[in-house]
Protein backbone atom coordinates (compact mmCIF):
# COMPACT_ATOMS: atom_id res chain seq x y z
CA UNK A 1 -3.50 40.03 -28.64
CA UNK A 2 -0.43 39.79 -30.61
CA UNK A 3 1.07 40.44 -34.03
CA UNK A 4 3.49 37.57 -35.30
CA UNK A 5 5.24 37.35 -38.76
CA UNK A 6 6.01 33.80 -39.70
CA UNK A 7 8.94 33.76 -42.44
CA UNK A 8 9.60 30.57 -44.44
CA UNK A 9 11.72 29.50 -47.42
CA UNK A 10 9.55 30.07 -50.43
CA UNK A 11 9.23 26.12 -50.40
CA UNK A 12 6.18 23.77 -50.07
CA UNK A 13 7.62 21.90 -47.37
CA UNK A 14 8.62 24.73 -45.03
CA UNK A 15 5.58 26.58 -44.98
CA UNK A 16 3.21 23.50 -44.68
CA UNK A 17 5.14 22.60 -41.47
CA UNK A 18 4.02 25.97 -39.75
CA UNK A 19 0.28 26.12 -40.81
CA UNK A 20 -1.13 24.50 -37.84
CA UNK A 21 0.80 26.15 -35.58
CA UNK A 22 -0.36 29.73 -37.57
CA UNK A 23 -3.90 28.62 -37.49
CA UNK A 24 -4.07 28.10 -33.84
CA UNK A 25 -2.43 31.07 -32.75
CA UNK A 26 -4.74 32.84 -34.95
CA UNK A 27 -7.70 30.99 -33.73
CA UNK A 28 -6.41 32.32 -30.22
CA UNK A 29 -7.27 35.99 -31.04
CA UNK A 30 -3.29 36.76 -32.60
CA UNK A 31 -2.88 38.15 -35.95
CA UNK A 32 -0.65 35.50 -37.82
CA UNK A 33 1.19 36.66 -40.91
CA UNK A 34 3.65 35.11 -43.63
CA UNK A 35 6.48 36.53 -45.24
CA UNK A 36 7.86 34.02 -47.71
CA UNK A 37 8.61 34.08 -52.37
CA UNK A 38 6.00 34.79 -54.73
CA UNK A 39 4.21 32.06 -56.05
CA UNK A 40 2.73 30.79 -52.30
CA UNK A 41 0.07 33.89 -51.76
CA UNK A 42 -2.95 31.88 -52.71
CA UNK A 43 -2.22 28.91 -51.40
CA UNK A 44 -1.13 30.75 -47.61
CA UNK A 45 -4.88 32.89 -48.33
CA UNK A 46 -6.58 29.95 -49.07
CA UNK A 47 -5.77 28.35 -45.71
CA UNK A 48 -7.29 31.43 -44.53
CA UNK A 49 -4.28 33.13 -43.28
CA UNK A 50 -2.67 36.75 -44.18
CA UNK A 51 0.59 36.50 -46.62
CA UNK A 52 3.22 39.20 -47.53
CA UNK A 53 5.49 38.37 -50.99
CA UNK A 54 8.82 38.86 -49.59
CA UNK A 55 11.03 40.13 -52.56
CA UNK A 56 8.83 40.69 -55.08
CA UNK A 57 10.39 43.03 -57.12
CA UNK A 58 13.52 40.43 -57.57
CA UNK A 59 14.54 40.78 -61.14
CA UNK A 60 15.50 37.00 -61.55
CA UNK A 61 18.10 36.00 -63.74
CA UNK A 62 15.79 33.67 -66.19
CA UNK A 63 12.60 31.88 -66.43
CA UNK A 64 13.81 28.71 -64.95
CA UNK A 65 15.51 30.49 -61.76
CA UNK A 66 13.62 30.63 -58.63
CA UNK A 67 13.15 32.54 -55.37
CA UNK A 68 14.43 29.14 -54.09
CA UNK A 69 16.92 29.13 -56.26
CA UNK A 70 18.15 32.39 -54.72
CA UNK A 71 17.63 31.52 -51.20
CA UNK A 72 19.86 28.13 -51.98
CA UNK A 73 22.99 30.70 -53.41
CA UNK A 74 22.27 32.86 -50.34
CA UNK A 75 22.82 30.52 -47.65
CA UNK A 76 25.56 28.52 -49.58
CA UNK A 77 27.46 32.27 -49.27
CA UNK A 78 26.31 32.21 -45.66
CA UNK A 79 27.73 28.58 -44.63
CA UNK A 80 31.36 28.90 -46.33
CA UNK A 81 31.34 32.64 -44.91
CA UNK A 82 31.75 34.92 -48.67
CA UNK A 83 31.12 38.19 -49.31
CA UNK A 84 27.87 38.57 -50.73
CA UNK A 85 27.93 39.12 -55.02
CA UNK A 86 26.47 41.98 -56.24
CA UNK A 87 23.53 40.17 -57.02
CA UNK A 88 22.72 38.70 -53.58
CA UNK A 89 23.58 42.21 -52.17
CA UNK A 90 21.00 43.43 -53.88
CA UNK A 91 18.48 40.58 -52.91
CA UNK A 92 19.50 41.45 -49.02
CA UNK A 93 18.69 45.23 -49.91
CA UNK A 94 15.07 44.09 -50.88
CA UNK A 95 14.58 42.28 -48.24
CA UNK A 96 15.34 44.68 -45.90
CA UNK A 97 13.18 47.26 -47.43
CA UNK A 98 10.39 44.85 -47.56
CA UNK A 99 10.27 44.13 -43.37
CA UNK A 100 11.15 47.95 -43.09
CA UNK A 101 7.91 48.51 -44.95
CA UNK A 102 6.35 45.41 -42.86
CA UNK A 103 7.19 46.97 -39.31
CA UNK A 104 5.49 50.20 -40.17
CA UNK A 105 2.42 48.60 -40.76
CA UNK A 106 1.98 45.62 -39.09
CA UNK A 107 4.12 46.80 -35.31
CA UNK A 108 4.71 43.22 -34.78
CA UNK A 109 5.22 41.64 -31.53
CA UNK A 110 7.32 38.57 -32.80
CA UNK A 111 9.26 37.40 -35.91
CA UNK A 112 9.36 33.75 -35.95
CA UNK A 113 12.25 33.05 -38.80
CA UNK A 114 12.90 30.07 -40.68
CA UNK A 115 16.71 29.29 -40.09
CA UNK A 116 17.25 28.83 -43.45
CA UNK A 117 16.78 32.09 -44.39
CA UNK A 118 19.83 33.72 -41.66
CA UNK A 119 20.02 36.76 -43.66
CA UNK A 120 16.24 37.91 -42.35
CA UNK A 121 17.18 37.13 -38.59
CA UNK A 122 20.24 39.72 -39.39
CA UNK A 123 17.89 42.27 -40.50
CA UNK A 124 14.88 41.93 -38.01
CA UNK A 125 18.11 42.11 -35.07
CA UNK A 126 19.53 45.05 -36.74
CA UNK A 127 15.64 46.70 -36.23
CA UNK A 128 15.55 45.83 -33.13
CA UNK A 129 12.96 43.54 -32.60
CA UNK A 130 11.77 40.23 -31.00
CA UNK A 131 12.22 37.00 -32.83
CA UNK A 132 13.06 33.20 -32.60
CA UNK A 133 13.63 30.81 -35.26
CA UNK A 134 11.07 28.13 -35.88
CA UNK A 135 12.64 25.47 -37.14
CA UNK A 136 10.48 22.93 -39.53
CA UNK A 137 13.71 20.47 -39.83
CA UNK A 138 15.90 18.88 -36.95
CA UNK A 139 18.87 19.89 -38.63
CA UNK A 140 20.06 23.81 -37.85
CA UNK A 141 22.07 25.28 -40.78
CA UNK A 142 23.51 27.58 -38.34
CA UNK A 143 25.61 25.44 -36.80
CA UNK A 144 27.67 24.66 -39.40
CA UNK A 145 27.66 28.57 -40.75
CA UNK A 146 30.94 30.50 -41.01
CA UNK A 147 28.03 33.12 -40.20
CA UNK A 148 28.45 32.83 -36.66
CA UNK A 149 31.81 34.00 -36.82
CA UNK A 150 30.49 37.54 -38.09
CA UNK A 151 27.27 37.35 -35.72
CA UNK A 152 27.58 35.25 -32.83
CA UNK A 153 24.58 36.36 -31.44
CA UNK A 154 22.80 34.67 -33.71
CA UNK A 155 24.13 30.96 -32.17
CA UNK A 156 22.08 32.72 -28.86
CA UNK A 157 18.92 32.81 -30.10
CA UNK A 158 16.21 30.11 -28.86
CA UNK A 159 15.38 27.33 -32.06
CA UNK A 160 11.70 26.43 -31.66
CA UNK A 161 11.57 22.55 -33.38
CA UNK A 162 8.45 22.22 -35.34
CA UNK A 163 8.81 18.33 -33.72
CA UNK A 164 8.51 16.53 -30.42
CA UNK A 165 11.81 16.00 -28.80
CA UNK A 166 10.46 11.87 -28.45
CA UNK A 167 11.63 11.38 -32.40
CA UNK A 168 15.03 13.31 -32.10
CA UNK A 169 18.59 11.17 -31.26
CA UNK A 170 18.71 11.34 -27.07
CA UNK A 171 22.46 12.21 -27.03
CA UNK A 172 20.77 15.85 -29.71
CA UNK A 173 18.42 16.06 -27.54
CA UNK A 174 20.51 16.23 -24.26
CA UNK A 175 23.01 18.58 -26.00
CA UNK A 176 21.40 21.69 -27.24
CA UNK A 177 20.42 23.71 -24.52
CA UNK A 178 18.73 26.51 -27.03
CA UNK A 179 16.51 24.06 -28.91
CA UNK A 180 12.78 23.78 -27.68
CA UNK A 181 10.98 21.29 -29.24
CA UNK A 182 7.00 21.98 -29.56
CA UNK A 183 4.18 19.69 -31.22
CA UNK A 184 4.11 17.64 -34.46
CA UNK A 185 2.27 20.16 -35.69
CA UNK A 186 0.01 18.69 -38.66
CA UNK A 187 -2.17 20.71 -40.92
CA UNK A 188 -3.94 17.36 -41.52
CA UNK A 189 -7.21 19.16 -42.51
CA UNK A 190 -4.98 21.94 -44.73
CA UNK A 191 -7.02 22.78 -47.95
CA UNK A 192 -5.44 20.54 -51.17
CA UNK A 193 -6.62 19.61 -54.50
CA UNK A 194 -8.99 16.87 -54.55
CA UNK A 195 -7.59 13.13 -55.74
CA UNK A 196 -9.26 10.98 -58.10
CA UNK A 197 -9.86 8.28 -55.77
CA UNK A 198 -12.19 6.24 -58.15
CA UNK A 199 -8.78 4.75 -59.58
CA UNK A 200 -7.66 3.51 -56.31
CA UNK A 201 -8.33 -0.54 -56.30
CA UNK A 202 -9.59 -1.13 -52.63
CA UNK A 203 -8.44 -4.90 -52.97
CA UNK A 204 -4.61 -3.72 -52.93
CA UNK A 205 -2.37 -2.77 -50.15
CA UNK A 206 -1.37 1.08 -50.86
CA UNK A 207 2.02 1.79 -51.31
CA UNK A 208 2.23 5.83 -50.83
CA UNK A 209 5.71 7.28 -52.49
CA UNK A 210 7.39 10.69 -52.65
CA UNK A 211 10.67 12.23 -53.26
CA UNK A 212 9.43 15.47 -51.89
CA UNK A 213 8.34 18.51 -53.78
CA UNK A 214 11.85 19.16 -54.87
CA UNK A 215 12.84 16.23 -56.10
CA UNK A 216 13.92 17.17 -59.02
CA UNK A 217 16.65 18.25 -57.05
CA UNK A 218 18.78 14.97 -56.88
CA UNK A 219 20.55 13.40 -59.95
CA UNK A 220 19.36 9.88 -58.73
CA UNK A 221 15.38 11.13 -58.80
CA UNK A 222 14.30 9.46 -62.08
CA UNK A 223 16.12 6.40 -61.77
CA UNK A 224 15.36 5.54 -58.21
CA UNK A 225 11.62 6.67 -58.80
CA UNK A 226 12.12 4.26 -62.49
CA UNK A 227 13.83 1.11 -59.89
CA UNK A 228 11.00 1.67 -57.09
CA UNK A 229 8.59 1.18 -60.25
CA UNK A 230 9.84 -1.51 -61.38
CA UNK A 231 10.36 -3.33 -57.79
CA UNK A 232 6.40 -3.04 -57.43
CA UNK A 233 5.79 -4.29 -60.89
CA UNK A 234 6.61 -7.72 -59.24
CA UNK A 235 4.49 -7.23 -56.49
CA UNK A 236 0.61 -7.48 -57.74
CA UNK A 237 -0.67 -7.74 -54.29
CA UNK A 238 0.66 -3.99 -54.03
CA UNK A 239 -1.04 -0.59 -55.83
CA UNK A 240 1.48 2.25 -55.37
CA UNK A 241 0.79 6.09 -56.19
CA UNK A 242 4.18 8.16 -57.12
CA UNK A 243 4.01 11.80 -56.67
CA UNK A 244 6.73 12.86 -58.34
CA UNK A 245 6.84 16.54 -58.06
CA UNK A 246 6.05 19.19 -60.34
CA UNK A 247 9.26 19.30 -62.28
CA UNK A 248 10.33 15.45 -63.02
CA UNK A 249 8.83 15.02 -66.59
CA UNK A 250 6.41 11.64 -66.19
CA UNK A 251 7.63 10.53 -70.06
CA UNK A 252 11.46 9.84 -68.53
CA UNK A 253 9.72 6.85 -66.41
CA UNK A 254 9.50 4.40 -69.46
CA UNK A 255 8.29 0.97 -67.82
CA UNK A 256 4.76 1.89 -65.83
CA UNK A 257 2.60 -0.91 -64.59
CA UNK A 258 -1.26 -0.75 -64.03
CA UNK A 259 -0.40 -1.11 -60.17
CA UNK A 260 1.36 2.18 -60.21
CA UNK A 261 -0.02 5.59 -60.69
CA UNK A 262 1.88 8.73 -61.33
CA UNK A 263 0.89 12.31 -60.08
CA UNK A 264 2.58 15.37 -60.15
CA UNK A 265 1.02 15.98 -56.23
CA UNK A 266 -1.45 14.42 -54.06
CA UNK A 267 -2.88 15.07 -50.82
CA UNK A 268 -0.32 13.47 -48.82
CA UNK A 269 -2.11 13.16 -45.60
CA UNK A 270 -5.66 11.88 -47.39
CA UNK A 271 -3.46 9.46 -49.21
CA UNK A 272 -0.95 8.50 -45.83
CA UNK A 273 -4.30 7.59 -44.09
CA UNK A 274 -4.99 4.72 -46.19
CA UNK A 275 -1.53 3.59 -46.99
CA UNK A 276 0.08 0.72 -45.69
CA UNK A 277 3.80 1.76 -46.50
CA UNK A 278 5.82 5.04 -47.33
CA UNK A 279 8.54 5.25 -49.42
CA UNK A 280 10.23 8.53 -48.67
CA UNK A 281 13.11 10.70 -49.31
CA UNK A 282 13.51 11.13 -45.66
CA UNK A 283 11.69 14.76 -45.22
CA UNK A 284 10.52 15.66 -41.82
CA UNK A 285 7.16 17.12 -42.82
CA UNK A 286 6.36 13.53 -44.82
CA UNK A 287 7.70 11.74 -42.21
CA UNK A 288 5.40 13.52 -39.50
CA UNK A 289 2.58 12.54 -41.59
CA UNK A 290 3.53 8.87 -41.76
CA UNK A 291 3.97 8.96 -37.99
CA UNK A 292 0.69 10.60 -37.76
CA UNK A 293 -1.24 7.69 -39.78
CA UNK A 294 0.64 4.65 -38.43
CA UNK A 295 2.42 4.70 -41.44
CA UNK A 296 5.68 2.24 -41.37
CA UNK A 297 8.48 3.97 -44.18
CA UNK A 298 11.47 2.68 -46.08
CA UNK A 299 13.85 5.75 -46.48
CA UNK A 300 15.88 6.26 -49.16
CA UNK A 301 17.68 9.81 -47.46
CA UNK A 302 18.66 12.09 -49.65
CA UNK A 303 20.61 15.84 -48.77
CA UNK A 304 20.47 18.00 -45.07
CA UNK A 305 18.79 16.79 -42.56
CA UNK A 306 17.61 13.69 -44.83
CA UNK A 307 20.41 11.33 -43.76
CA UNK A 308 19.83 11.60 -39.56
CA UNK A 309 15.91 11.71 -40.17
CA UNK A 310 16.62 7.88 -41.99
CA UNK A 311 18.38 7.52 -38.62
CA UNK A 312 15.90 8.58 -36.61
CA UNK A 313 13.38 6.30 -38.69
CA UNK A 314 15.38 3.20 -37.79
CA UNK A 315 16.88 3.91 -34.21
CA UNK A 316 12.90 3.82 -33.25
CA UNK A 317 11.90 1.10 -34.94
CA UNK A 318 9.54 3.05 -37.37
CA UNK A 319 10.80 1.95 -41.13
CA UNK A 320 14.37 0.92 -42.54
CA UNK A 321 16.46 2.60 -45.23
CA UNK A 322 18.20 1.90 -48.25
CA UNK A 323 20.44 4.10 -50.26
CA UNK A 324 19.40 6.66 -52.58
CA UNK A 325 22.61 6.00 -54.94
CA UNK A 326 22.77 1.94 -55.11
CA UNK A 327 19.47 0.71 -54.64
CA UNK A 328 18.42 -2.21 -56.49
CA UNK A 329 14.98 -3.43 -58.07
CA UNK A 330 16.00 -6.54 -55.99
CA UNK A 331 16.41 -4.60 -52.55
CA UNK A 332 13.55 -2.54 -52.87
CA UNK A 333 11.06 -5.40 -53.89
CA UNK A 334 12.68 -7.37 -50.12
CA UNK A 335 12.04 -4.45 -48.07
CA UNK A 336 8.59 -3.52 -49.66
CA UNK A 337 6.95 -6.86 -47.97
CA UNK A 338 9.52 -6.71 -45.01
CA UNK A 339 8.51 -3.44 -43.21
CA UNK A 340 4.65 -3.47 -44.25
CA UNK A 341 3.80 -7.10 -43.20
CA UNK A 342 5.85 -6.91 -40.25
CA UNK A 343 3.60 -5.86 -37.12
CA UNK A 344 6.79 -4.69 -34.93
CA UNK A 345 7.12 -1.83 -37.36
CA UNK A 346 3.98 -0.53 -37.30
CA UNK A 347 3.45 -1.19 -33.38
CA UNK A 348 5.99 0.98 -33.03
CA UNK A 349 4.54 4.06 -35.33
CA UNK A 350 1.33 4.13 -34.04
CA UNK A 351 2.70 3.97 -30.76
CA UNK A 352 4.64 7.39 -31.75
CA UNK A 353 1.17 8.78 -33.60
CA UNK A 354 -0.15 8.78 -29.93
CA UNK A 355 2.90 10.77 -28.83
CA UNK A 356 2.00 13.37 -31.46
CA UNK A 357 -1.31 13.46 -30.81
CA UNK A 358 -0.66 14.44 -26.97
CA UNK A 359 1.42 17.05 -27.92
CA UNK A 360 -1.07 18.57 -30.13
CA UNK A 361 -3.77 17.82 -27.51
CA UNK A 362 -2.37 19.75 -24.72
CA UNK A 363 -1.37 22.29 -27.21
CA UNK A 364 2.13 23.03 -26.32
CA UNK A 365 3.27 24.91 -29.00
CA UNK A 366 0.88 27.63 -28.56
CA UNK A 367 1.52 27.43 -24.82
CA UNK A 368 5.50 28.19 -25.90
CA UNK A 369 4.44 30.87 -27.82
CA UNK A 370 2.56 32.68 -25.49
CA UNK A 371 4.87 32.29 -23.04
CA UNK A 372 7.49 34.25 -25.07
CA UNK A 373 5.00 36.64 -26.49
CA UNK A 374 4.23 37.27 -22.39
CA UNK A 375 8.23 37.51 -21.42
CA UNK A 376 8.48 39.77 -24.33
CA UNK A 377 6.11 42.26 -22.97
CA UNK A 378 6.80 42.17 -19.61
CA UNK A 379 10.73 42.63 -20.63
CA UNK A 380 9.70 46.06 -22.87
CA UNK A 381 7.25 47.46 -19.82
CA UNK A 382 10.52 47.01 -17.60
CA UNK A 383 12.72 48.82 -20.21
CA UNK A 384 9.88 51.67 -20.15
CA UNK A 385 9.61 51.48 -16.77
CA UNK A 386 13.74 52.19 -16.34
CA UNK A 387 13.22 55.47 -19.10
């Protein structure tokens, strides 16, 4: 069997979208591990997979910077082609020792890199060895990256898409002859903290909403989470739960009803399978989910692939979207009602959930895998073969 290394951004949402995908290849006999920021090693363990802290001895700037926060400034220098700072040079230089240090122990077989980190794929080419990147968004950074210019090769390099090609725009779909698109993907059974479920009135339709576990990110978070409130506070027939993310502070959303609860996370698929809408920031992972559950969404799109993904939501007849920057109480109280008492929109979801499903049934992402991992050897016996 084989040796992969799965990297990922040292985000929630990027390493979630892998774990099934880890878990079955490991359940196949191949030794699955992740390379991603401190902070995710018990959470990766606890799914009962191996983890390596990439970086670790980063000497961040202060106690409110991230790992994130570095890989962010990294690929911002990547797209607009700078010179690395000093700083970042010296992130890169870590890196590099750390998959050095990987290789030697581990001999793996495959690097499956998260496009969003470019600067590993330079590295793990500049050792020499097999990779792809897995791809847990339908929007490639690369190519819009003045990085090509300075590694073309890279623009070469098959993008597996965490994401049957079914959901995807047909003209994108028609166009990129390097993008394969695998399963859905969903760790529904991943291991979460448990939700107090006792506070859930039965007698309500749920309304399930989340600006993603950065939403602190966006300037319009607080108010658009503080107008969403307030459109539901009109509508008792409705009991909504906000997760809100770790960082938005719950005591800036003045005006909370009884019919909305506020969390800092939830299980999102436990609470997606008894929800009758999703209000979303438009993130793949959450949208898979949704999809997954028969789910219909209103989309309020925020940054990257966000925008095309509210697209992708109408163009199938799965949700509608609204705008992050002007919604109004008004708007979002009409197109609560409108998508989840509508039986078009959620004919057409579950109609995609058994698209997903087949994908994940006849296990084709494992089958694409394997298929490389086979190529792979069969290309290094041939160069052994020509010694």
């Amino acid at each position: 069997m084989s040796t992969i290394v799965v990297t990922a951004v040292p985000a929630m949402g990027h390493l979630n979208a892998s774990l099934k995908l880890a878990k079955s290849l490991a359940a196949r006999g191949h030794e699955v591990c992740y390379l991603s920021g401190v902070g995710y090693k018990t959470y990766i363990e606890a799914q009962g997979l191996r983890f390596i802290t990439l970086g670790e001895s980063i000497e961040l700037p202060n106690a409110r910077f991230s790992q994130l926060d570095l890989a962010e400034r990294l690929m911002e220098f990547r797209f607009h082609g700078r010179p690395l700072d000093d700083q970042l040079a010296r992130v890169v230089e870590v890196f590099r020792r750390n998959i050095v240090d990987l290789v030697s122990t581990l001999r793996p077989d495959l690097f499956l890199i998260d496009p969003y980190v470019p600067d590993l794929a330079l590295i793990v080419h500049d050792l020499a060895l097999p990779f792809v990147f897995l791809n847990p968004t339908l929007y490639n950074p690369l190519d819009e990256m003045a990085l090509l210019n300075d590694a073309p090769y890279l623009g070469k390099i098959p993008e597996l898409v965490l994401c049957p090609a079914e959901f995807d725009f047909p003209e994108t779909v028609a166009r990129n002859r390097q993008r394969y698109y695998l399963g859905a993907e969903l760790d529904i059974d991943r291991k979460e903290e448990p939700f107090e479920w006792e506070r859930i009135d039965r007698s309500k339709r749920l309304i399930y909403c989340s600006l993603g576990s950065q939403a602190q990110m966006y300037s319009e978070t607080k108010r658009l989470f503080q107008i969403i409130i307030d459109a539901v506070s009109g509508l008792p027939e409705y009991q909504m739960i906000v997760a809100t993310g770790r960082d938005v502070d719950h005591d800036d959303l003045q005006r909370v009803p009884p019919n909305v609860l506020l969390f800092n996370y939830v299980p999102q698929s436990q609470i997606l399978e008894k929800a009758s809408l999703l209000i979303t920031h438009g993130g793949l992972n959450t949208i898979k989910d949704a999809i997954f559950f028969g789910v219909p969404m209103v989309v309020f799109p925020g940054d990257f692939d966000q925008p095309r993904n509210s697209g992708r939501v109408v163009y199938h007849g799965l949700g509608l979207k609204g705008d992050m920057k002007t919604a109004t109480v008004e708007e979002v109280r009409a197109l609560i009602p409108k998508v989840a008492q509508t039986p078009s929109y959620r004919g057409r979801v579950l109609a995609f959930g058994e698209i997903f499903r087949k994908y994940d049934q006849n296990g084709v992402s494992v089958k694409v895998i394997e298929a490389l991992l086979a190529t792979i050897e069969k290309s290094q016996k041939k160069a052994l073969t020509a010694q």
